[in-house]
C-alpha atoms as a PDB file:
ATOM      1  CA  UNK A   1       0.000   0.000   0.000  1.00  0.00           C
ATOM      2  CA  UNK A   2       1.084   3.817  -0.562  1.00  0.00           C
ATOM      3  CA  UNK A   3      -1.049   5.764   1.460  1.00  0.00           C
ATOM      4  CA  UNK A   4      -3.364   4.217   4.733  1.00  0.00           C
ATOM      5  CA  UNK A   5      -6.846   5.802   5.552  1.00  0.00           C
ATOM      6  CA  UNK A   6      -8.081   5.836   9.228  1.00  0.00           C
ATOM      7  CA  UNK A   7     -12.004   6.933   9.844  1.00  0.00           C
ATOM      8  CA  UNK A   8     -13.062   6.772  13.001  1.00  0.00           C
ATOM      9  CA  UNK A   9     -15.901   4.362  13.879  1.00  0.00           C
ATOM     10  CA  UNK A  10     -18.522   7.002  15.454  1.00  0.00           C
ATOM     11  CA  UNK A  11     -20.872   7.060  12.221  1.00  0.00           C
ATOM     12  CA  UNK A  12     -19.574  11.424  11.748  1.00  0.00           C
ATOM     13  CA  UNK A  13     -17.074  11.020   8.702  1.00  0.00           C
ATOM     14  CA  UNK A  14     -18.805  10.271   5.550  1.00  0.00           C
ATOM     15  CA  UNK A  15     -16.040   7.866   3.425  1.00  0.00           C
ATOM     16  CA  UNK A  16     -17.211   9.372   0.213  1.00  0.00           C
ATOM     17  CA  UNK A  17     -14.599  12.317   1.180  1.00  0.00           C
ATOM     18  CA  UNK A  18     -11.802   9.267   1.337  1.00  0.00           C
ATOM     19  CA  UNK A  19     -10.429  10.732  -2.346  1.00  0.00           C
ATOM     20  CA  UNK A  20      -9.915  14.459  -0.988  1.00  0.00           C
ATOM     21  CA  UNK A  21      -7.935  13.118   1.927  1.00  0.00           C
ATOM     22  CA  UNK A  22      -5.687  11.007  -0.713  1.00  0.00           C
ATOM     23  CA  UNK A  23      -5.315  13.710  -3.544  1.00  0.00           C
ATOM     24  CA  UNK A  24      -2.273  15.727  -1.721  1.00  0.00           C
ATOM     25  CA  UNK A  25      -0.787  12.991  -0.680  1.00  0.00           C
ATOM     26  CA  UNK A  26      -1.004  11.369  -4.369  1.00  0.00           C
ATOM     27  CA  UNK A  27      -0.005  14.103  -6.141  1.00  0.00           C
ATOM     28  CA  UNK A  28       3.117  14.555  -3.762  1.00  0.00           C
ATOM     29  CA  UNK A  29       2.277  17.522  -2.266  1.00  0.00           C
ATOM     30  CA  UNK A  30       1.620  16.415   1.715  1.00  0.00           C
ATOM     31  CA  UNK A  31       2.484  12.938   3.708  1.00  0.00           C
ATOM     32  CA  UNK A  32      -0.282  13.209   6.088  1.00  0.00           C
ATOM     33  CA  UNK A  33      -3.478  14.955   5.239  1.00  0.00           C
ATOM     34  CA  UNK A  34      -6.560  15.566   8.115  1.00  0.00           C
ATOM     35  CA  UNK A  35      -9.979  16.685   8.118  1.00  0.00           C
ATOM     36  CA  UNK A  36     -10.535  20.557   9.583  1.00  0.00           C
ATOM     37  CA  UNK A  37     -14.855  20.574  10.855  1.00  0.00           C
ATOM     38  CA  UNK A  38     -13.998  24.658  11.243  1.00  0.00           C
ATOM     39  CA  UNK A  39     -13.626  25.123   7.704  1.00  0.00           C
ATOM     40  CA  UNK A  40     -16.612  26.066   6.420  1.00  0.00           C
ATOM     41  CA  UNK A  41     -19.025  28.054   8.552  1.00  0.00           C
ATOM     42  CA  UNK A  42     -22.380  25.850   8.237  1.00  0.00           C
ATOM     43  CA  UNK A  43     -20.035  22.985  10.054  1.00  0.00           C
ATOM     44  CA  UNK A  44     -19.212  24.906  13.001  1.00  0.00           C
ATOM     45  CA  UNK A  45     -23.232  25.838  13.652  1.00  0.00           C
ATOM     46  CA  UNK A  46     -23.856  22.459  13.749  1.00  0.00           C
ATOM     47  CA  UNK A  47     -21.197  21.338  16.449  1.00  0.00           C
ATOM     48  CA  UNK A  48     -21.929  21.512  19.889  1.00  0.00           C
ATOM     49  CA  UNK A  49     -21.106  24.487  21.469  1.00  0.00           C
ATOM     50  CA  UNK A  50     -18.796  22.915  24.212  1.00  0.00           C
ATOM     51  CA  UNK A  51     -16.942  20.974  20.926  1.00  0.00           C
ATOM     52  CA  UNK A  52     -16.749  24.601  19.393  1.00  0.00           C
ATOM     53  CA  UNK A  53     -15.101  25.691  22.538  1.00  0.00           C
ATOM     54  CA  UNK A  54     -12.725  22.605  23.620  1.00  0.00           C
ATOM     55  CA  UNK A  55     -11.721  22.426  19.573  1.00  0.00           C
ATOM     56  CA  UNK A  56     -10.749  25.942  19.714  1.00  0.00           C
ATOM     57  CA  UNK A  57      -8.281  25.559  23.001  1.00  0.00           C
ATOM     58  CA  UNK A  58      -6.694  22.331  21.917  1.00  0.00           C
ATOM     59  CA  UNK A  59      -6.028  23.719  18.379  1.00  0.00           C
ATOM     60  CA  UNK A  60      -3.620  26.777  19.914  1.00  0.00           C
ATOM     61  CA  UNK A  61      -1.836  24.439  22.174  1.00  0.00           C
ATOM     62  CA  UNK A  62      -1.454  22.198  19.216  1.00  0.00           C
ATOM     63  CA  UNK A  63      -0.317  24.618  17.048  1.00  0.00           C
ATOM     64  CA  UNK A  64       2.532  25.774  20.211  1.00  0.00           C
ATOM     65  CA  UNK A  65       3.356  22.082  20.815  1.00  0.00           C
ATOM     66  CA  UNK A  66       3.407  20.538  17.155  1.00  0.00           C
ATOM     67  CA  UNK A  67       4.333  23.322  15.059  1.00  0.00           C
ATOM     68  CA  UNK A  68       1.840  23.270  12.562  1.00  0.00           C
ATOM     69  CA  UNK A  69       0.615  26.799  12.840  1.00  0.00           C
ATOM     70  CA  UNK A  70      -1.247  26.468   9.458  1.00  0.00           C
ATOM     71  CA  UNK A  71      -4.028  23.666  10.903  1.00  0.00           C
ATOM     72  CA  UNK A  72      -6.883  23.371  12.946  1.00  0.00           C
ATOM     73  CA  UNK A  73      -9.317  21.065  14.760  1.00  0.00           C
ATOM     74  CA  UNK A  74      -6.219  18.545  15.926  1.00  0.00           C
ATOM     75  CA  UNK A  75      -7.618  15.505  17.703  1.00  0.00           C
ATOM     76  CA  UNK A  76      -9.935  15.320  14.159  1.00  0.00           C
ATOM     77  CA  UNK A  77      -9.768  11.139  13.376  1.00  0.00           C
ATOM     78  CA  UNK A  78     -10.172  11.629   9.698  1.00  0.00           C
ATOM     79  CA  UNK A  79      -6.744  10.931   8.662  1.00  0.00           C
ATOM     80  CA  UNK A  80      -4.913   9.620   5.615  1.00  0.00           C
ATOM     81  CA  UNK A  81      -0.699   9.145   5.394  1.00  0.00           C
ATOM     82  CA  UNK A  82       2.082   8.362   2.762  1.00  0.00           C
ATOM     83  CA  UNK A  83       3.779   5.008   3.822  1.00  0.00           C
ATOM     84  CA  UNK A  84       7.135   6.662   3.783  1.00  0.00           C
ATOM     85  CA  UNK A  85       6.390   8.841   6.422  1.00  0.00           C
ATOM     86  CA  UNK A  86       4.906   6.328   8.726  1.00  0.00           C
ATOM     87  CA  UNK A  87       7.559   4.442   8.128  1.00  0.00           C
ATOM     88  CA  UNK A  88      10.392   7.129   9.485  1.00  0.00           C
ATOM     89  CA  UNK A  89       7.364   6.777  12.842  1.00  0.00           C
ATOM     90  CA  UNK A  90       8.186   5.393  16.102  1.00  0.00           C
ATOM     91  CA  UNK A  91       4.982   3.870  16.442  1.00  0.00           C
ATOM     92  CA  UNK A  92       5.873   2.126  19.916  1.00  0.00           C
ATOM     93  CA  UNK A  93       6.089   6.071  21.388  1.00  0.00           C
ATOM     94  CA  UNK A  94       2.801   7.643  19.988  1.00  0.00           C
ATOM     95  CA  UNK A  95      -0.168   7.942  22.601  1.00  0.00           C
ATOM     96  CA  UNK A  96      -2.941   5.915  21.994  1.00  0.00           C
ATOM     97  CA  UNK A  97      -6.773   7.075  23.232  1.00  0.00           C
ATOM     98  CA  UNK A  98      -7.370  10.801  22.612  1.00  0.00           C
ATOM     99  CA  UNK A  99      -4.094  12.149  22.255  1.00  0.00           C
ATOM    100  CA  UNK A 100      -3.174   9.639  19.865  1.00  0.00           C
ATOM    101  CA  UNK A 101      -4.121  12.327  16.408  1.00  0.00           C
ATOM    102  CA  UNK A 102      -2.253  15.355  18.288  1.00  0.00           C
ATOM    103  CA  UNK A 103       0.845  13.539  19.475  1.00  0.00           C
ATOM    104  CA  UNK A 104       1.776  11.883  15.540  1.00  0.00           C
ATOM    105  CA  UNK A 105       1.287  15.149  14.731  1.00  0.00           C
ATOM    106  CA  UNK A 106       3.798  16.254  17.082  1.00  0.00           C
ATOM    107  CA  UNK A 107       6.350  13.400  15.681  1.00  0.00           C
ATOM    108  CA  UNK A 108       5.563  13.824  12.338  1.00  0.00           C
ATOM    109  CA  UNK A 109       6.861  17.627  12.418  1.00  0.00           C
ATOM    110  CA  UNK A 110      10.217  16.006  14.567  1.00  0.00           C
ATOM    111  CA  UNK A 111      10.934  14.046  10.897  1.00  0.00           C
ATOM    112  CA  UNK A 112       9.563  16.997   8.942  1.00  0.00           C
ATOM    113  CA  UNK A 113       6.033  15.943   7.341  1.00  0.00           C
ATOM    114  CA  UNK A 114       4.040  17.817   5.612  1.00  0.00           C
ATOM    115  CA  UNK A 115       0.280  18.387   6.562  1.00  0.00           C
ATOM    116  CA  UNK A 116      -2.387  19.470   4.861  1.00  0.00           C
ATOM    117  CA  UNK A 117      -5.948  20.471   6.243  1.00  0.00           C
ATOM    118  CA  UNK A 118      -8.976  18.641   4.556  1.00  0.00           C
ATOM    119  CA  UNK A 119     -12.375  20.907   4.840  1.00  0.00           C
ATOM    120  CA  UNK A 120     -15.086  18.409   5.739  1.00  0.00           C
ATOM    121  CA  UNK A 121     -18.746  18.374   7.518  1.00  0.00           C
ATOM    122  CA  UNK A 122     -19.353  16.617  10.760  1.00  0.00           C
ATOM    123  CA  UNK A 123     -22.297  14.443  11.184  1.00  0.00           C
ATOM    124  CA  UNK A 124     -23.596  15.232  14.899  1.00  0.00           C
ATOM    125  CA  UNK A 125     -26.633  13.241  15.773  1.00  0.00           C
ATOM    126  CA  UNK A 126     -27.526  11.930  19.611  1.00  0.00           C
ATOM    127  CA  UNK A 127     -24.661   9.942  20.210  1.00  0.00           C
ATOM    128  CA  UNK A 128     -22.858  10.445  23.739  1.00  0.00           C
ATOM    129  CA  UNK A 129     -19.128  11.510  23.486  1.00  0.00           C
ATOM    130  CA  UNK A 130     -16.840   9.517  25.850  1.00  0.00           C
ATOM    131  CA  UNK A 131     -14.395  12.266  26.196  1.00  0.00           C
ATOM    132  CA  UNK A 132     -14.515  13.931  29.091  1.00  0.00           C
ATOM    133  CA  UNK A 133     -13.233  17.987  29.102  1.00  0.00           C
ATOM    134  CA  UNK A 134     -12.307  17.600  33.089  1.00  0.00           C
ATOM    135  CA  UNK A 135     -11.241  14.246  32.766  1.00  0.00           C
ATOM    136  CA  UNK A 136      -8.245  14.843  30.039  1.00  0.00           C
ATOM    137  CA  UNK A 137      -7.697  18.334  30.928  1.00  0.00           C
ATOM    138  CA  UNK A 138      -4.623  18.208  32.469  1.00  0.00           C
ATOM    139  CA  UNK A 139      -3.507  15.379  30.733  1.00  0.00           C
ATOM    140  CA  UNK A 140      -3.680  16.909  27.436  1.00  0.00           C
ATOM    141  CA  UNK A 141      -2.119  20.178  29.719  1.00  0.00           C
ATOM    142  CA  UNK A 142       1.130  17.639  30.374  1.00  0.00           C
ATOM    143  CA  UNK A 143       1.268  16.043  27.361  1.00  0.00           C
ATOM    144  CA  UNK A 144       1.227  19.489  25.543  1.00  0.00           C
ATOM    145  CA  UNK A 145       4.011  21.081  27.834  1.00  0.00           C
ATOM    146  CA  UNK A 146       6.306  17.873  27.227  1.00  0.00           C
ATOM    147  CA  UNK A 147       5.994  18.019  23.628  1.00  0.00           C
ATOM    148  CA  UNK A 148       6.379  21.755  23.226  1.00  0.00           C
ATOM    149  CA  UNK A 149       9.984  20.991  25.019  1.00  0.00           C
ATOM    150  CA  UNK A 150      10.982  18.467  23.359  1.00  0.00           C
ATOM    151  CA  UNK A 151      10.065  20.075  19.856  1.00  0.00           C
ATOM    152  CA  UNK A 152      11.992  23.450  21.228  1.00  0.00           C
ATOM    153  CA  UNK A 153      14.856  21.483  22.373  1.00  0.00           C
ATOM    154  CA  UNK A 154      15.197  19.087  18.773  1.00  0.00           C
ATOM    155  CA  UNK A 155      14.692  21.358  16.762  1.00  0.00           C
ATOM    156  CA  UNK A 156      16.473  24.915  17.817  1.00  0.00           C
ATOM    157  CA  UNK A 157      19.034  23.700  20.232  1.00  0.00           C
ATOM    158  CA  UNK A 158      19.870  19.545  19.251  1.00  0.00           C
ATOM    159  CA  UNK A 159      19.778  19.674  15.498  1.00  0.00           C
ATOM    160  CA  UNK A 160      20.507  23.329  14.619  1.00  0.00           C
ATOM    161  CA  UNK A 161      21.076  26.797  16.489  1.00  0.00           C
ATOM    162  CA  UNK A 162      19.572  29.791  14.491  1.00  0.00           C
ATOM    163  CA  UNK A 163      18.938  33.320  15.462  1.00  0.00           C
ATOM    164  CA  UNK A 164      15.418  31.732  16.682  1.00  0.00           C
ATOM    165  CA  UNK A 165      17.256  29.694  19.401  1.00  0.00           C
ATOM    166  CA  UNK A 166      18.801  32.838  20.880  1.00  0.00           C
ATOM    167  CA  UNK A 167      15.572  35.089  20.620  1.00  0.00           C
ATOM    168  CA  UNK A 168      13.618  31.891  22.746  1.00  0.00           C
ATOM    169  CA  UNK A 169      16.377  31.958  25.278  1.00  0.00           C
ATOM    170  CA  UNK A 170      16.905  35.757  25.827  1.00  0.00           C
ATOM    171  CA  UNK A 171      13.553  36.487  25.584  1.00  0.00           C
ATOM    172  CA  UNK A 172      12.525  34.340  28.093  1.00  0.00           C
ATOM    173  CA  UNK A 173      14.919  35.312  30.028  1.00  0.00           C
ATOM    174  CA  UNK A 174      14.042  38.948  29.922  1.00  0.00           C
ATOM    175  CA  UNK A 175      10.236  38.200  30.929  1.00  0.00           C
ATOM    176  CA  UNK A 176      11.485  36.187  33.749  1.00  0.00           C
ATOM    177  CA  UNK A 177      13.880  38.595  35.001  1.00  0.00           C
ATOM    178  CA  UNK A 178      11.194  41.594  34.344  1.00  0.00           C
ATOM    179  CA  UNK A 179       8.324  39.891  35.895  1.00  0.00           C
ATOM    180  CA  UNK A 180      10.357  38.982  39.141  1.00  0.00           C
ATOM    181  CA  UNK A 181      11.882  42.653  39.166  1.00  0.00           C
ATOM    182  CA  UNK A 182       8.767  44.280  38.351  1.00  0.00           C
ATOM    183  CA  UNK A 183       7.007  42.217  41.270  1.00  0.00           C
ATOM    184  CA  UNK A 184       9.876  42.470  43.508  1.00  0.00           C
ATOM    185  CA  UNK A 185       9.773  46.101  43.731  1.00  0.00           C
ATOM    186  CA  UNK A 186       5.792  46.514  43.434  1.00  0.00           C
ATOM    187  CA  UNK A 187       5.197  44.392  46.541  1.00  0.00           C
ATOM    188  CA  UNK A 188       8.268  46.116  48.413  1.00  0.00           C
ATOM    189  CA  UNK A 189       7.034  49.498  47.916  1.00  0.00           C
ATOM    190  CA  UNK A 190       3.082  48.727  48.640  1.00  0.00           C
ATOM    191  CA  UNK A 191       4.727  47.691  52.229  1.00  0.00           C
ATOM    192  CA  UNK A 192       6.372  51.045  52.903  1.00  0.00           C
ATOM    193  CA  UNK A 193       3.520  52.876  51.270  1.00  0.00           C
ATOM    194  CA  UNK A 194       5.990  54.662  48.834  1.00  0.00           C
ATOM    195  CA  UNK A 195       6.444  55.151  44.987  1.00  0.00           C
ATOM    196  CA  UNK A 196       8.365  53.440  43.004  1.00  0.00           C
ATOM    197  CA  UNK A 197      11.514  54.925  41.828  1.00  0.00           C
ATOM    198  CA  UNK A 198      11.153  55.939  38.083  1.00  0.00           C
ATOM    199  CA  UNK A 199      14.115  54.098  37.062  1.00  0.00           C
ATOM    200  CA  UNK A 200      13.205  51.129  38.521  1.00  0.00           C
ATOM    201  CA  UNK A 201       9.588  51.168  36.258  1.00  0.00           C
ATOM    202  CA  UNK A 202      12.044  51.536  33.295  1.00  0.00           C
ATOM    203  CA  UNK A 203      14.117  48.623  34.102  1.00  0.00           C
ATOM    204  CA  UNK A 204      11.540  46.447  34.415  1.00  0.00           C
ATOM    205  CA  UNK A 205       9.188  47.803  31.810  1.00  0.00           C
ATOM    206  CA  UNK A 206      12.139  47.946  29.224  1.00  0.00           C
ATOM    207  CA  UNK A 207      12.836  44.280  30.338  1.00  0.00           C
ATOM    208  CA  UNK A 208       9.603  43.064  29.750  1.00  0.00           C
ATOM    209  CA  UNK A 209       8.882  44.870  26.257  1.00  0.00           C
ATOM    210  CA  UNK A 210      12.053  43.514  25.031  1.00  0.00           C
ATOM    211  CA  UNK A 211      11.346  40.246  26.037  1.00  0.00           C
ATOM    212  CA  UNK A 212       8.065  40.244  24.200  1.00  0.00           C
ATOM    213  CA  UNK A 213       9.286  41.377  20.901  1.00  0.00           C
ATOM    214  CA  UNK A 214      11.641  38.865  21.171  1.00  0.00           C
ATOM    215  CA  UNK A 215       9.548  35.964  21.782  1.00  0.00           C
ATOM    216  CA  UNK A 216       7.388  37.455  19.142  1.00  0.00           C
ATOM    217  CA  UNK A 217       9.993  37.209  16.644  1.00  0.00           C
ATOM    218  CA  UNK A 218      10.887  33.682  17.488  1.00  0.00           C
ATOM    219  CA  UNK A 219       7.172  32.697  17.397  1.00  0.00           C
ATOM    220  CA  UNK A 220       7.133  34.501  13.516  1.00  0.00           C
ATOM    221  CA  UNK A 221      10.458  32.208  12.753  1.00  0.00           C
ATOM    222  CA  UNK A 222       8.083  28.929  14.254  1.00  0.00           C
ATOM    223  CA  UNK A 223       5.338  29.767  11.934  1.00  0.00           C
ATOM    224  CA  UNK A 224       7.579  30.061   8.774  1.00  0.00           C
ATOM    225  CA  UNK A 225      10.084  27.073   9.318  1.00  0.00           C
ATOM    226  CA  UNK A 226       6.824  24.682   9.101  1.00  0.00           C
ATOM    227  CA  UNK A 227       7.796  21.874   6.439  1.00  0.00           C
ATOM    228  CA  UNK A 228       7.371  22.282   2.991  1.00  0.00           C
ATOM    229  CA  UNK A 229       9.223  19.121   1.574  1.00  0.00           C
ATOM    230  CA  UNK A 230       7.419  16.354   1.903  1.00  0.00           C
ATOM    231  CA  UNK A 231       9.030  13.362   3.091  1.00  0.00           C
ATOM    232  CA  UNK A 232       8.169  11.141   0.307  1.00  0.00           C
ATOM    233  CA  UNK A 233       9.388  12.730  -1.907  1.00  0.00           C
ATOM    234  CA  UNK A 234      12.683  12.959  -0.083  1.00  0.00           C
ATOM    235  CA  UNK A 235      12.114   8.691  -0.558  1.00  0.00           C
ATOM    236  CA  UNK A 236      13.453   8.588   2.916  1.00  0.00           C
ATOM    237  CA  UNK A 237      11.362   5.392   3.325  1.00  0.00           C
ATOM    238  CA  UNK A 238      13.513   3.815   0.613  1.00  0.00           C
END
């Protein structure tokens, strides 16, 4: 086989749509392709309004902890993949359950895939979801975090340093040091009941702003070092 299909078995993912999710991948231009419910608008009126909302969190801390800034709706089950790129997969190491969509998107961006979004509709009828918001919150939360860190650490400090890797790290490091300053010196003066020095607002305030602009900058590098060759057609698989 050359590219594997997965649908999930709820009865919401019509398999007439099976050729859209194989047509990037075909033609060469993607390895993994997914389907995106938020695409059109008539789609997102018919979700539930709690799916609206929990879809819309998970996406940004998918986009922070994959680095695929360019999709949405990531624990989506409609999925289709090149064999060459699940074959550069640990498959042992992926999560299973309902992390199992966000975290091989996470490893497919650590061997450079390329995904592409797939607009579909939802079916939504009175089935009972067996997710539970509270009950994966902070899982997901943990999960997130460790991925973020490991994709930081690969990718701009393991495999190559770049400006990016130095705007992270001093920027960071300038909103630590200006939030402790900056609350150091608020909470010491409240005490005596006196105003802060001027200079001492600048240091911090200065600290801060720069930090910001440089995080800001590393977050613009994130968004435009996404992958744009796709594995198979690096025939990495051969």
């Amino acid at each position: 086989m050359d590219i594997i299909v997965k649908i999930d078995g709820d009865g919401q993912m019509d398999p007439t749509l099976i050729k859209y999710f194989l047509a990037p991948i075909a033609f060469g231009e993607a390895d993994y392709t997914k389907g995106n419910r938020f695409y059109h608008l008539k789609s997102v009126a018919s979700m539930p309004r709690m799916r609206i909302l929990g879809n819309a969190g998970l996406s940004f801390l998918n986009k922070l902890s994959t680095g695929y800034w360019n999709i949405f709706d990531p624990t989506n089950g409609y999925t289709a993949i090149h064999r060459d790129a699940l074959s550069v997969l640990d498959l042992e190491k992926i999560s299973s359950r309902y992390f199992f969509e966000t975290d091989l998107l996470f490893r497919l961006n650590l061997a450079h895939g390329v995904v592409v979004d797939v607009p579909m509709d939802a079916k939504y009828a009175d089935e009972v979801s067996s997710l539970s918001i509270s009950g994966v919150f902070f899982e997901f939360l943990g999960k997130h975090l460790r991925n973020f860190m490991k994709r930081i650490f690969y990718n701009y400090f393991l495999r190559d340093m770049s400006a990016a890797s130095f705007e992270l790290l001093f920027g960071a490091l300038l909103m630590l040091f200006g939030t402790l300053f900056s609350s150091y010196h608020w909470i010491y003066s409240s005490r005596l009941h006196v105003a802060t020095p001027t200079g001492t607002v600048i240091i911090g305030a200065l600290a801060l702003l720069s930090g910001l602009q440089l995080l800001l900058a590393f977050i613009t590098h994130d968004v435009e070092s996404q992958p744009k060759i796709p594995i198979q057609r690096l025939n990495y698989g051969n």
